[in-house]
N, C-alpha and C. Protein backbone atom coordinates (compact mmCIF):
# COMPACT_ATOMS: atom_id res chain seq x y z
N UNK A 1 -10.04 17.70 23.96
CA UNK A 1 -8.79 17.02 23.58
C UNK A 1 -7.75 17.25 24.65
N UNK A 2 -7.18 15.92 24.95
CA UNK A 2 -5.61 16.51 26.15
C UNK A 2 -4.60 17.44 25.46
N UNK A 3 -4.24 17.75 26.36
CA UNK A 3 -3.15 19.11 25.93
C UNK A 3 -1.79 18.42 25.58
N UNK A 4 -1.32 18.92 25.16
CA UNK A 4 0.02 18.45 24.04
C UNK A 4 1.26 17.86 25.49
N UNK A 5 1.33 18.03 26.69
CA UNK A 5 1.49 17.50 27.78
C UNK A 5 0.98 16.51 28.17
N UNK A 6 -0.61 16.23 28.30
CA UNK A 6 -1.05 15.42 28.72
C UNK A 6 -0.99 14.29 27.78
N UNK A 7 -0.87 14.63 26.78
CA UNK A 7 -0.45 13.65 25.23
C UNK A 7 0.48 12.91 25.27
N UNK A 8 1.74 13.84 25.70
CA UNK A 8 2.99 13.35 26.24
C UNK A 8 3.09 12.23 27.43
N UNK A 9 2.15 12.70 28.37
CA UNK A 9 2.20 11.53 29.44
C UNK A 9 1.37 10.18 28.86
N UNK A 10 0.41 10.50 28.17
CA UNK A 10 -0.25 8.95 27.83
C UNK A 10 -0.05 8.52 26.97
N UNK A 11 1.26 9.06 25.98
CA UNK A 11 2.08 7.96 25.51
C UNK A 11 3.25 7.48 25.93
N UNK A 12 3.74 8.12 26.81
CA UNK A 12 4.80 7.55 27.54
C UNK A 12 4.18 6.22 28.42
N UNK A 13 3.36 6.36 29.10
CA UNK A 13 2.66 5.29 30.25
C UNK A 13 1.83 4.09 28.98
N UNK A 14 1.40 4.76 28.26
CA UNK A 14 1.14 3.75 26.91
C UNK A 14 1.94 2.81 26.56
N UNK A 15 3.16 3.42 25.75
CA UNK A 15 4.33 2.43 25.58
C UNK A 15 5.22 1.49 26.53
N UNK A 16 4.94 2.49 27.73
CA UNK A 16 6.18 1.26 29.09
C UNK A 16 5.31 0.73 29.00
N UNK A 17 3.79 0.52 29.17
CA UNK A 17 3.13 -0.68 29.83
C UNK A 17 3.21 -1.59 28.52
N UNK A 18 3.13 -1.19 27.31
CA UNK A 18 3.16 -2.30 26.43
C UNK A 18 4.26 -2.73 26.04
N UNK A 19 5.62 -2.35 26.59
CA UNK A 19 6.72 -3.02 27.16
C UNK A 19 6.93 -3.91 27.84
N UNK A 20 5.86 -3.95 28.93
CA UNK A 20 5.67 -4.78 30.16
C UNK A 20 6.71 -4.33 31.18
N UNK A 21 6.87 -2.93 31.05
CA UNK A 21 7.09 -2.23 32.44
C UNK A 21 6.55 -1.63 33.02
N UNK A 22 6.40 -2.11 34.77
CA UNK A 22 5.13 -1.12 35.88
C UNK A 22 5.87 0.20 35.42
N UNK A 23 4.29 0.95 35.27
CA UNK A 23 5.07 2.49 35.51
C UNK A 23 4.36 3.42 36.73
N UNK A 24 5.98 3.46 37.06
CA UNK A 24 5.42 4.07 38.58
C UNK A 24 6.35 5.53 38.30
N UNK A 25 5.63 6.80 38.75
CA UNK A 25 6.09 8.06 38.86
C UNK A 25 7.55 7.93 38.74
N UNK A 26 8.56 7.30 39.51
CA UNK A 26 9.83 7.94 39.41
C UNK A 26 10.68 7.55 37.72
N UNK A 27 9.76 6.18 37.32
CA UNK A 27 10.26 5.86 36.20
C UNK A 27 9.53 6.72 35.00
N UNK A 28 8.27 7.59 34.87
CA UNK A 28 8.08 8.54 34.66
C UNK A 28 8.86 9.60 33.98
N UNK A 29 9.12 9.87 35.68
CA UNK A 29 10.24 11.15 35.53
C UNK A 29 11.07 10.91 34.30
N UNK A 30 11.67 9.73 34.61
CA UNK A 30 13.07 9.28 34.01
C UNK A 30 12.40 9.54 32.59
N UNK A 31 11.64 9.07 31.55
CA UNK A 31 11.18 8.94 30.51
C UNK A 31 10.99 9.75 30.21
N UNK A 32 10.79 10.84 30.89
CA UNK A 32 10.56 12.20 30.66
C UNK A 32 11.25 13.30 30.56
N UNK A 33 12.22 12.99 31.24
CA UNK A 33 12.93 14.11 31.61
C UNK A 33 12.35 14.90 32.27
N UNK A 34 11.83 14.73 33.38
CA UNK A 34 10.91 15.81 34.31
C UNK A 34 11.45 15.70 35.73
N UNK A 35 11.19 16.77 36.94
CA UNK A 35 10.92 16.32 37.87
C UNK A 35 9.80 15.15 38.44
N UNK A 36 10.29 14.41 39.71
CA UNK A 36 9.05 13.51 40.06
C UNK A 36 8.33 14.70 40.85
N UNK A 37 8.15 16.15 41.14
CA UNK A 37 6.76 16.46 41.27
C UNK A 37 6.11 17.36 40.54
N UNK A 38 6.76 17.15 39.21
CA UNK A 38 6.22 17.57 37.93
C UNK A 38 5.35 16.78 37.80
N UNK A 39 5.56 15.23 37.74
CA UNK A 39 5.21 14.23 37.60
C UNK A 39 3.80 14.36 38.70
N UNK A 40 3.95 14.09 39.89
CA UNK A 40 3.24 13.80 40.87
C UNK A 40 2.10 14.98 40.44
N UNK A 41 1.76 16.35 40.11
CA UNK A 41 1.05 16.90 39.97
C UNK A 41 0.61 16.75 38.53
N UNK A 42 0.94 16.61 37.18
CA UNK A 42 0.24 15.97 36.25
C UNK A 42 -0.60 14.60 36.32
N UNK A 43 -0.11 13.67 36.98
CA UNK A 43 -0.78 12.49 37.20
C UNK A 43 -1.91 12.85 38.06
N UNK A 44 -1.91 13.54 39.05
CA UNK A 44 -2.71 14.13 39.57
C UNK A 44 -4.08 14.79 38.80
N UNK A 45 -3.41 15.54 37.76
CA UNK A 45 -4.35 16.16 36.78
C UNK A 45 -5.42 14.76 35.85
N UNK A 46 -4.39 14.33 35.87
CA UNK A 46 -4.72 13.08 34.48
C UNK A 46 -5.61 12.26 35.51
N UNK A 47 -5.25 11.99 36.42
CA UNK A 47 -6.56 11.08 37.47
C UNK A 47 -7.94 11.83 37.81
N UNK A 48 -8.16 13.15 37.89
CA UNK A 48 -9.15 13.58 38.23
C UNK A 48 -9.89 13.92 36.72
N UNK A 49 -8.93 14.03 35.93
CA UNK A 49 -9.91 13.42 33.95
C UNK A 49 -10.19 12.79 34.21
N UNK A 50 -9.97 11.23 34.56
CA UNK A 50 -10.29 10.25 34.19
C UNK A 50 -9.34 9.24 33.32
N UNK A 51 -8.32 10.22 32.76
CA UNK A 51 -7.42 9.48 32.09
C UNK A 51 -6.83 8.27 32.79
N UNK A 52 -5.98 8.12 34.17
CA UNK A 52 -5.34 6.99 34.71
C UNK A 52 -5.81 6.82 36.06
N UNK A 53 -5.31 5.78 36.72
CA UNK A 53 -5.95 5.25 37.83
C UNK A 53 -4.41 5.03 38.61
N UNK A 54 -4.20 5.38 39.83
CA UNK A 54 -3.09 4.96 40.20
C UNK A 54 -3.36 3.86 41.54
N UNK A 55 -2.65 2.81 41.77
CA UNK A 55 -2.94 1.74 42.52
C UNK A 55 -2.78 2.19 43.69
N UNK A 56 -2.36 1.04 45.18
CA UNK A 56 -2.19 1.54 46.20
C UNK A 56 -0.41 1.18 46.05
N UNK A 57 0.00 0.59 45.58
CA UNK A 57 1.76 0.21 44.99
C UNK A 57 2.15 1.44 44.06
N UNK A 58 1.01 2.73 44.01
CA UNK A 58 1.80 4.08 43.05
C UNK A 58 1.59 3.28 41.95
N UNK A 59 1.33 2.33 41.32
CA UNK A 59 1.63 1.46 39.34
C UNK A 59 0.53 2.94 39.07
N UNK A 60 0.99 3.40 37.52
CA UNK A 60 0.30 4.10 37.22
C UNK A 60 -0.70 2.94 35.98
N UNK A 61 -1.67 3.02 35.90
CA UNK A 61 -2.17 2.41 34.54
C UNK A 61 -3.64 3.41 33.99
N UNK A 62 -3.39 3.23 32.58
CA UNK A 62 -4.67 3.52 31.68
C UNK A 62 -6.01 3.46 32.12
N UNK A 63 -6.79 4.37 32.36
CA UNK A 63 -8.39 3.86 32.39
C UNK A 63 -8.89 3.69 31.10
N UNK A 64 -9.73 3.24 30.67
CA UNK A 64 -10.42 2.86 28.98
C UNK A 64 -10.54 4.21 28.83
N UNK A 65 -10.50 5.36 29.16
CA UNK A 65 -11.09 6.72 28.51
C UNK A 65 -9.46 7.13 28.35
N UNK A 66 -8.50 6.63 29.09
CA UNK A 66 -7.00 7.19 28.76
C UNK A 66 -6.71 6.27 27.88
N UNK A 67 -6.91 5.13 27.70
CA UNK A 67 -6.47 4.18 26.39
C UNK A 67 -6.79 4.54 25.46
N UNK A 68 -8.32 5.05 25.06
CA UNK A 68 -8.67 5.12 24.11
C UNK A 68 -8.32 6.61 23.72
N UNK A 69 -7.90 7.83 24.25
CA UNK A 69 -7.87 9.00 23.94
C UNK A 69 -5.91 8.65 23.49
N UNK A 70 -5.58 7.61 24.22
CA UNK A 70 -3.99 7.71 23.29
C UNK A 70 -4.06 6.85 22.31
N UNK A 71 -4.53 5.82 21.89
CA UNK A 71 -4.93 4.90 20.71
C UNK A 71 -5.22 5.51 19.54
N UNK A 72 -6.43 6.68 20.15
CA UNK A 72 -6.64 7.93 18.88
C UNK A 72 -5.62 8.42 18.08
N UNK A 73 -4.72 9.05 19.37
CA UNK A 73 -3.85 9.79 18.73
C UNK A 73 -2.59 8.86 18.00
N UNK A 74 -2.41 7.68 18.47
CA UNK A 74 -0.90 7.23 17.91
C UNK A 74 -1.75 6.66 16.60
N UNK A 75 -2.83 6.15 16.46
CA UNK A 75 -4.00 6.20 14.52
C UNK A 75 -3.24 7.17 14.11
N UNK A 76 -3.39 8.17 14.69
CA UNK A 76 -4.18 9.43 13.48
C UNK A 76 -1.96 9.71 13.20
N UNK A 77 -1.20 9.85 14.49
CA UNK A 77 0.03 10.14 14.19
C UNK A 77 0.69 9.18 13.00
N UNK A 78 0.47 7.78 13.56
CA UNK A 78 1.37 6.75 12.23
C UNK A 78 0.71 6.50 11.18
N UNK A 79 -0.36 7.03 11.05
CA UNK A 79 -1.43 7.35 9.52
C UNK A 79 -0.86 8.66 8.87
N UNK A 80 -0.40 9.42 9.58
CA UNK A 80 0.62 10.37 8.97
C UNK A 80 1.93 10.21 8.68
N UNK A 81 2.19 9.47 9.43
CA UNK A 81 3.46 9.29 8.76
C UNK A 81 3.98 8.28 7.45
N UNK A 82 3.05 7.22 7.52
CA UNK A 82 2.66 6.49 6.62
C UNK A 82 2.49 7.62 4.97
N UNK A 83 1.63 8.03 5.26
CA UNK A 83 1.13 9.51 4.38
C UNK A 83 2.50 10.10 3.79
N UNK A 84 3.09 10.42 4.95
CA UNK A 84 4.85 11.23 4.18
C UNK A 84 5.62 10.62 3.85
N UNK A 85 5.61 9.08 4.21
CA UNK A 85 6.84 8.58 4.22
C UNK A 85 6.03 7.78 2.26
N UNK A 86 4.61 6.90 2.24
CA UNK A 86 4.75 6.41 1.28
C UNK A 86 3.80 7.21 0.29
N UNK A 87 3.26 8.64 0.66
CA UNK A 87 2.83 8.91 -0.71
C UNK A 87 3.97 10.55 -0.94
N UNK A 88 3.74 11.01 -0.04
CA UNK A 88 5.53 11.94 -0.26
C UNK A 88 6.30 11.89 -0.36
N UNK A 89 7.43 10.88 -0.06
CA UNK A 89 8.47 10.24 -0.13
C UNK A 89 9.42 11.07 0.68
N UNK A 90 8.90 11.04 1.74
CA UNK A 90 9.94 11.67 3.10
C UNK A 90 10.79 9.80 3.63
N UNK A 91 11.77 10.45 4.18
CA UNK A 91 12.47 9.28 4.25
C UNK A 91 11.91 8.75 5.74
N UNK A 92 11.81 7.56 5.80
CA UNK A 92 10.49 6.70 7.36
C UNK A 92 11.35 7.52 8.96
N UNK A 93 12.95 7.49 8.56
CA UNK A 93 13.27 8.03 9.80
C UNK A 93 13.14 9.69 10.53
N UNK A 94 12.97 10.35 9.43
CA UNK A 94 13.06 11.81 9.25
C UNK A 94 10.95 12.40 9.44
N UNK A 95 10.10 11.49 10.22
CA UNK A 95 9.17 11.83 9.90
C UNK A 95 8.18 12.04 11.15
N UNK A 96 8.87 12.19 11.73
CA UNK A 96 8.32 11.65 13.47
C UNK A 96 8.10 13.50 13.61
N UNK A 97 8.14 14.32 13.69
CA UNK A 97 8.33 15.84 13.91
C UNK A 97 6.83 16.02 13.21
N UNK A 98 6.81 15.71 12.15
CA UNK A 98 5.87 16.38 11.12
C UNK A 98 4.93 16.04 11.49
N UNK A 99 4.65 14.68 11.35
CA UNK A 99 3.49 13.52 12.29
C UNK A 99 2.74 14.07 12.78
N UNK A 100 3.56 14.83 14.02
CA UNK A 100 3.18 15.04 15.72
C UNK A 100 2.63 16.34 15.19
N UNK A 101 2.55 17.26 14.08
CA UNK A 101 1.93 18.26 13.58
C UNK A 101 0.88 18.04 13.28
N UNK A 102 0.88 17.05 12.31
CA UNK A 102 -0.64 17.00 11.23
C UNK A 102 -1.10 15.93 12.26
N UNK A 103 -0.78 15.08 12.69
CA UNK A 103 -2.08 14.54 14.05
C UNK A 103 -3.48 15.37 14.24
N UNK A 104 -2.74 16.59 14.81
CA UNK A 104 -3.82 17.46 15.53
C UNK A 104 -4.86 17.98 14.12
N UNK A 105 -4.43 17.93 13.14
CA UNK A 105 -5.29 18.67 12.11
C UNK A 105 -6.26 17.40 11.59
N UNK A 106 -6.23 16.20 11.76
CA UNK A 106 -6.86 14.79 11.16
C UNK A 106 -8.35 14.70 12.38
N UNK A 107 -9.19 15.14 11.37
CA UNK A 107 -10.61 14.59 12.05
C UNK A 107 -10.96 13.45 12.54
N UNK A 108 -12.13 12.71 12.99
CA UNK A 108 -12.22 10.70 12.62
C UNK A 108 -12.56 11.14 10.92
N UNK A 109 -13.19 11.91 10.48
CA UNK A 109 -13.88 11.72 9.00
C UNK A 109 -12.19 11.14 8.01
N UNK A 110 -11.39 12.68 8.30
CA UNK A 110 -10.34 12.06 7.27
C UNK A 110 -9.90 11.07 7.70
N UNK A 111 -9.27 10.82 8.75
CA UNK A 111 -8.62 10.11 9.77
C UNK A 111 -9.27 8.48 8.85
N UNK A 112 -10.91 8.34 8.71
CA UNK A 112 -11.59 7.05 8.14
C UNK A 112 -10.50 6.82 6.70
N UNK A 113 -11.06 8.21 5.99
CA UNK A 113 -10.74 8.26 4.31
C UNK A 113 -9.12 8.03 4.31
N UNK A 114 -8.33 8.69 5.29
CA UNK A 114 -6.76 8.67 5.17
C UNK A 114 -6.35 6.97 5.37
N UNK A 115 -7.28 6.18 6.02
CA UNK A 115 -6.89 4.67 6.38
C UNK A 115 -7.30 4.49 5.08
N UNK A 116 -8.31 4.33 4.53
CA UNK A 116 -8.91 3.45 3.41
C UNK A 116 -7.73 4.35 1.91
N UNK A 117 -7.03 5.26 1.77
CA UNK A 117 -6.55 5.50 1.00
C UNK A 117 -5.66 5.00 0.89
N UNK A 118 -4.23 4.85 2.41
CA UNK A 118 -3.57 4.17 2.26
C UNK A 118 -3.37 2.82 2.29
N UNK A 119 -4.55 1.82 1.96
CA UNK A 119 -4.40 0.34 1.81
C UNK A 119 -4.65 -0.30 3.25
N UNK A 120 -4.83 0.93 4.60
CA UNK A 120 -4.87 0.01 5.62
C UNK A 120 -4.41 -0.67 6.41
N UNK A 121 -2.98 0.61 6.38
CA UNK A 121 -1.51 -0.27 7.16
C UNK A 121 -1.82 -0.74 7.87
N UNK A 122 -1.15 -1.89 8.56
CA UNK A 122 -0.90 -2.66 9.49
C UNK A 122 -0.06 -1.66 10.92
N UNK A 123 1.22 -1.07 10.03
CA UNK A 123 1.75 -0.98 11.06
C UNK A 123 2.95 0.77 10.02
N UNK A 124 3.07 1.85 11.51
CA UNK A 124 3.90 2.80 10.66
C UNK A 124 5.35 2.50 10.21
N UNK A 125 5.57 3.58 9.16
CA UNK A 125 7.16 3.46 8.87
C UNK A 125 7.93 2.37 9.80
N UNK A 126 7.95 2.73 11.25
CA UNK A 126 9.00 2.18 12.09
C UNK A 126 8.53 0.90 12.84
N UNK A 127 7.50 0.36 12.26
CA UNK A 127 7.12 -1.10 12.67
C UNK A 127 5.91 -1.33 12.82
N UNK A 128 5.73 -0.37 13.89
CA UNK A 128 5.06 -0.27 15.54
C UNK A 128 3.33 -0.15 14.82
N UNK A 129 2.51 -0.94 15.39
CA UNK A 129 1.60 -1.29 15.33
C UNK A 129 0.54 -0.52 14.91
N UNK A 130 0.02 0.24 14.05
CA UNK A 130 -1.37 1.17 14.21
C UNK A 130 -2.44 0.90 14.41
N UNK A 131 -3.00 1.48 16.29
CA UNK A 131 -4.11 1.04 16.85
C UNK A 131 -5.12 0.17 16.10
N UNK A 132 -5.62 -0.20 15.94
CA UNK A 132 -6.64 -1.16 15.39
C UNK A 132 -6.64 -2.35 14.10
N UNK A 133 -4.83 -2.41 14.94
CA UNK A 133 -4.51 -3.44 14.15
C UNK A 133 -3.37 -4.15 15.68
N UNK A 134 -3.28 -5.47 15.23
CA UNK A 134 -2.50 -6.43 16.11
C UNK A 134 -1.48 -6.59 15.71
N UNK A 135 -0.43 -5.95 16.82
CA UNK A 135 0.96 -6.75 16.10
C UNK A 135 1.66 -8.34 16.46
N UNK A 136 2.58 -8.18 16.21
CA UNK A 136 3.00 -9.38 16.46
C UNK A 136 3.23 -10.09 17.69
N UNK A 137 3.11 -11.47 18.20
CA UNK A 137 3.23 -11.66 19.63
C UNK A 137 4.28 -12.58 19.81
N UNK A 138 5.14 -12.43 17.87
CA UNK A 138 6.48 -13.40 18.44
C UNK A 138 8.04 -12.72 18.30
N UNK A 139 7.53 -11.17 18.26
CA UNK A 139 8.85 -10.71 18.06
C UNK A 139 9.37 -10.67 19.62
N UNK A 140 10.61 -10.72 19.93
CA UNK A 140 11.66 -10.43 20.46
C UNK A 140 12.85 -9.12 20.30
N UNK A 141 13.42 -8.97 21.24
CA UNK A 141 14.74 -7.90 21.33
C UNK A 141 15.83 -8.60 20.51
N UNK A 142 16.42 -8.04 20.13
CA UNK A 142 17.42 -8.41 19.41
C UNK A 142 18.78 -8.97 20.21
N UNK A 143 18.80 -8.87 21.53
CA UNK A 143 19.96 -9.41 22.31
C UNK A 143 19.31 -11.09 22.57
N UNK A 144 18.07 -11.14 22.32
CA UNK A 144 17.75 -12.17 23.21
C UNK A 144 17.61 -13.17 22.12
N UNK A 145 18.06 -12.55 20.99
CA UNK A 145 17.71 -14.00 19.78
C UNK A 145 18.90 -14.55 19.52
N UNK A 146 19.38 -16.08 19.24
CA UNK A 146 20.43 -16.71 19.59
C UNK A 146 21.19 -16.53 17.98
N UNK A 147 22.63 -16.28 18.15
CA UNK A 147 23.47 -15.88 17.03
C UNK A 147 22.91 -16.91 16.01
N UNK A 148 23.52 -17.08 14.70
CA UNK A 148 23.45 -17.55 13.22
C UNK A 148 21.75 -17.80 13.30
N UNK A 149 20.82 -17.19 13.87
CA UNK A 149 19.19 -17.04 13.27
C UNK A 149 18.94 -16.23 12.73
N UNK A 150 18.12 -16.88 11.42
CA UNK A 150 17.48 -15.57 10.67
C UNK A 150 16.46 -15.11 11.26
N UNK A 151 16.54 -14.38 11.09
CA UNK A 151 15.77 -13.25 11.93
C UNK A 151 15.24 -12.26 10.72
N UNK A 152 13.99 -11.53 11.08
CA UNK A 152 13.48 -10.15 10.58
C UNK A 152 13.59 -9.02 11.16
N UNK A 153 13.80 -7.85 10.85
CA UNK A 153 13.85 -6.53 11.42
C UNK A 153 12.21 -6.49 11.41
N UNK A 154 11.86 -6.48 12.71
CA UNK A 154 10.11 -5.92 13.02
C UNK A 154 9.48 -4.39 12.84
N UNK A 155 10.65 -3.79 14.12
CA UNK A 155 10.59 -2.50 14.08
C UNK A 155 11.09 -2.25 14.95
N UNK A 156 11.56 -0.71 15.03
CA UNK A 156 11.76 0.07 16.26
C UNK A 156 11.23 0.46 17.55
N UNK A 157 11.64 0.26 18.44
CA UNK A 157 11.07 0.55 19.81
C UNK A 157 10.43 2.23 19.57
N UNK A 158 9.05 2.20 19.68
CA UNK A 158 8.30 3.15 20.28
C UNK A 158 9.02 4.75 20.43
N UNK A 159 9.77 4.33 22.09
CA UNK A 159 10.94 5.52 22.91
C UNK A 159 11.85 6.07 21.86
N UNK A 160 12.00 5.38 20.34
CA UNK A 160 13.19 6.00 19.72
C UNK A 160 12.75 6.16 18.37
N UNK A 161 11.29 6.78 18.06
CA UNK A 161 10.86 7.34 17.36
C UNK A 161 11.59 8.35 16.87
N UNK A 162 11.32 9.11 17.80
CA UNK A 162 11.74 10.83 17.70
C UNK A 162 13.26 11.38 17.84
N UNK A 163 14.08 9.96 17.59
CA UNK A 163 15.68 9.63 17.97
C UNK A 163 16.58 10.04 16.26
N UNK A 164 15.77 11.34 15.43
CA UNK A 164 16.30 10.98 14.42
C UNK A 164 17.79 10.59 13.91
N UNK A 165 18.96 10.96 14.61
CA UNK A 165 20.16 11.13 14.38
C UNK A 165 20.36 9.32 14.42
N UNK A 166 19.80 8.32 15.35
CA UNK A 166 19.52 7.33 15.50
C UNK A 166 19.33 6.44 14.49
N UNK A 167 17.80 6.62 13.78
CA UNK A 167 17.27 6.08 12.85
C UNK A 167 18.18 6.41 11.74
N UNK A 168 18.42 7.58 11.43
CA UNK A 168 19.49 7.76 9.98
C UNK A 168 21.10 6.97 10.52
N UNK A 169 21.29 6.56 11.40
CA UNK A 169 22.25 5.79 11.38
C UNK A 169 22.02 4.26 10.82
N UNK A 170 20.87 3.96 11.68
CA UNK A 170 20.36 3.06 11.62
C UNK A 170 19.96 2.85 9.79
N UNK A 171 19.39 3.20 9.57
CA UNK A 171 19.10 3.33 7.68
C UNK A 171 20.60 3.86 6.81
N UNK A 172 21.10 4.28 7.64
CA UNK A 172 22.85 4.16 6.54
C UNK A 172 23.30 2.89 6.91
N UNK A 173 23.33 1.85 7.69
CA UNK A 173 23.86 0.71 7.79
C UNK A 173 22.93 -0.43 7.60
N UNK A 174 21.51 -0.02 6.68
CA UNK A 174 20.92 -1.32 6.25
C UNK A 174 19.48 -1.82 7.39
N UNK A 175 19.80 -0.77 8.45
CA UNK A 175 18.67 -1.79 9.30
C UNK A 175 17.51 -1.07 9.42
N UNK A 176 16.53 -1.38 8.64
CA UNK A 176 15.24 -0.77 8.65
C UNK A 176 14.29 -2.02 8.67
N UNK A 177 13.03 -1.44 8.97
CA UNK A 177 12.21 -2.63 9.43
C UNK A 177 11.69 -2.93 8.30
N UNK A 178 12.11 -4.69 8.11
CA UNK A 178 11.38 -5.52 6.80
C UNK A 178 12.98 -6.32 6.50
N UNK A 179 14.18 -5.81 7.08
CA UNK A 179 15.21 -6.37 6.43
C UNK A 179 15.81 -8.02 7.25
N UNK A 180 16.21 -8.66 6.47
CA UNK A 180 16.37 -10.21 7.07
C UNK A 180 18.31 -9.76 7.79
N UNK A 181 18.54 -10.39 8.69
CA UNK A 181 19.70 -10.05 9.15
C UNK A 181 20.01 -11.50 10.32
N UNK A 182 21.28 -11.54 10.36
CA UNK A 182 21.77 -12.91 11.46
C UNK A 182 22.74 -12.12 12.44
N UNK A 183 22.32 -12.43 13.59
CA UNK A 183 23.56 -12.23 14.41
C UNK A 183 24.80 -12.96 14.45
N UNK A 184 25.56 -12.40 14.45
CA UNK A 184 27.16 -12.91 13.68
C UNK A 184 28.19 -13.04 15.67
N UNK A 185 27.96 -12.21 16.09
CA UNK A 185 28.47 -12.18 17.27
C UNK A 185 27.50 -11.50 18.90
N UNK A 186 27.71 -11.75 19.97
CA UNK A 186 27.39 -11.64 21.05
C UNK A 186 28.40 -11.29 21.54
N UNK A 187 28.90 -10.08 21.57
CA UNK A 187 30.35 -10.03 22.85
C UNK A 187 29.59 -10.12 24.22
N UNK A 188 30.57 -10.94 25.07
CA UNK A 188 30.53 -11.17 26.67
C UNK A 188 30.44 -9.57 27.56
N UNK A 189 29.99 -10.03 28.38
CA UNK A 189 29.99 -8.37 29.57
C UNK A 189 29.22 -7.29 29.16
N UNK A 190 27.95 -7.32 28.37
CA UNK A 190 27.45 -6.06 28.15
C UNK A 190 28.36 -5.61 26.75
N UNK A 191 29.10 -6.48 25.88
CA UNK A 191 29.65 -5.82 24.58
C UNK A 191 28.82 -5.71 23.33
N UNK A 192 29.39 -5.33 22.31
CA UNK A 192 28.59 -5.09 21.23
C UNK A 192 27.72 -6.63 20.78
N UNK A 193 26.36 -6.21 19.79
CA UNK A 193 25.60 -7.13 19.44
C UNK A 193 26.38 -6.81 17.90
N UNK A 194 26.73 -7.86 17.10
CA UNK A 194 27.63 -7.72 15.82
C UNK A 194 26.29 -8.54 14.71
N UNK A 195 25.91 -7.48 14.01
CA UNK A 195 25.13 -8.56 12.70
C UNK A 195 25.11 -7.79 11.63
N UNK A 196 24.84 -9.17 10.23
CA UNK A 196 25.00 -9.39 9.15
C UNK A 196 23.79 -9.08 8.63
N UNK A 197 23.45 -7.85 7.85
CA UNK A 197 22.35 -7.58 6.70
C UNK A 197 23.16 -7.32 5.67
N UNK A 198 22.88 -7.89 4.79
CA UNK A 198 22.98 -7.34 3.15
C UNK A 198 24.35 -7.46 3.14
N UNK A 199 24.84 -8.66 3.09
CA UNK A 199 26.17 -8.96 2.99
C UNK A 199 27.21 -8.29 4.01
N UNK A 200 27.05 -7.08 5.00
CA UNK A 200 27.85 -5.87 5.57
C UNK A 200 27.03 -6.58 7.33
N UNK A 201 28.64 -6.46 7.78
CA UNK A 201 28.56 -6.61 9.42
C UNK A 201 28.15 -5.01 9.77
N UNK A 202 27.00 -4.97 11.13
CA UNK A 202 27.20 -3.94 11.94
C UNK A 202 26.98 -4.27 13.39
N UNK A 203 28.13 -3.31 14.15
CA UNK A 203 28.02 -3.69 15.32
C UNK A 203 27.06 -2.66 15.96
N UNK A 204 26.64 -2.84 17.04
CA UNK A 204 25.40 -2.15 17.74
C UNK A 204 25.77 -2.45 19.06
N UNK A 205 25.57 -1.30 20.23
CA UNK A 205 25.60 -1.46 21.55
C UNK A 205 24.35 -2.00 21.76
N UNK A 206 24.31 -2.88 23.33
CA UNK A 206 23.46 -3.50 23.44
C UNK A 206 22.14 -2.59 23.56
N UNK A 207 22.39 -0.98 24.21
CA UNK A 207 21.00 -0.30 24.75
C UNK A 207 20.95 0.00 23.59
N UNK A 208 21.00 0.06 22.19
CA UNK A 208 20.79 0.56 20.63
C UNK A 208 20.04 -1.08 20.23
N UNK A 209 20.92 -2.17 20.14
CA UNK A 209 20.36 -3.36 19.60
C UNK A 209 18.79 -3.76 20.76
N UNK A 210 18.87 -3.21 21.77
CA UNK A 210 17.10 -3.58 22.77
C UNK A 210 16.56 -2.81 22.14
N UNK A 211 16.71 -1.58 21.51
CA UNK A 211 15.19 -0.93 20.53
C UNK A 211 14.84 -1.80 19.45
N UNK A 212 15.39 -2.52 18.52
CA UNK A 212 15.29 -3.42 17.85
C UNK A 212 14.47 -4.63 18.09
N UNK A 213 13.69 -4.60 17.54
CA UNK A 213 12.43 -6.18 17.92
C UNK A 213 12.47 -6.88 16.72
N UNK A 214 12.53 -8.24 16.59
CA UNK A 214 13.00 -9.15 15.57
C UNK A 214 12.12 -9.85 15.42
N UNK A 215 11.84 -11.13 14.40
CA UNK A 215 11.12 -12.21 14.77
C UNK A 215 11.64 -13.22 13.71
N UNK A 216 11.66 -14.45 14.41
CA UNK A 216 12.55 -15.37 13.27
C UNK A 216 11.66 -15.95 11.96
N UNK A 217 12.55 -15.69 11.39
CA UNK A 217 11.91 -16.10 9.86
C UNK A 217 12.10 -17.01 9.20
């Protein structure tokens, strides 16, 4: 099994690429909070696994043995959280910590029985897809959808899982994923994204409203 580091890097390079951002070492760093030759010597590590392949342009990408060893783990993590959030009744934003615990304790055996118990989510608490299922290919960011559309809350960006102070804001003002909402305003210059759920305006900075993925309804 990769080490709770190397875990760290192949979901970070996991999620930018299914962002559709190259990830190259210095953007890494950034995601990380690391040095780039922190960086440069883990990738290092992770290439001679087998985990990633780095180009002759530095792009870092997945080999099928690094896809599939992070695919594992984000199953077995949003099958847990699923677990706390709908048969414990932990609240969806407050659950990302615990997750990243009981992951490591989930065999494939339970890991099978824990899918077929809970109905077979589609997708965890916060949207986002659980491996061996497809998400959606018509959601959008929330800056980029044009004011008075209804719109759906999809889910949360990936990077702001583990953002709890975030998400409980986010769930005191109505916006959790499944809720219908319209954008009410666009301020000019990089200003607030302003929208309407559940009768109540909230405004959102734009780098808060890009974790947000929508899809019109």
């Amino acid at each position: 099994m990769p080490t709770p580091t190397i875990e760290e890097y192949l979901e970070a390079i996991y999620t930018m690429a299914g962002e559709g951002r190259v990830v190259i070492g210095a953007r890494l760093a950034e995601s990380l909070a690391v040095s780039p030759p922190t960086v440069t010597s883990t990738v290092q590590r992770m290439r001679r696994d087998g985990l990633v392949a780095v180009s002759g342009e530095k792009e870092i990408r997945l080999t099928e043995k690094g896809e599939q060893a992070v695919e594992q783990l984000l199953r077995r993590h949003r099958l847990a959280e699923r677990l706390l959030v709908d048969v414990l009744g932990l609240p969806w934003f407050d659950v990302h910590e615990d997750a990243c615990r009981l992951e490591h304790a989930i065999s494939s055996r339970v890991e099978e029985r824990l899918a077929a118990f809970l109905g077979e989510p589609g997708t965890c608490p916060h949207g986002n897809p659980i491996p061996g299922h497809t998400g959606s290919t018509s959601e959008i960011p929330l800056p980029e959808a044009q004011p008075q559309t209804n719109l759906v809350l999809r889910r949360v960006a990936k990077r702001a899982e583990s953002e709890t102070g975030l998400l409980r804001y986010l769930d005191e003002h109505g916006l959790r994923p499944g809720v219908s909402l319209v954008i009410q305003e666009q301020a000019p210059f990089n200003g607030p994204v302003v929208v309407r759920t559940n009768g109540r305006d909230v405004a959102l900075s734009r780098e808060i409203a890009a974790l947000l993925y929508c899809e019109v309804s």
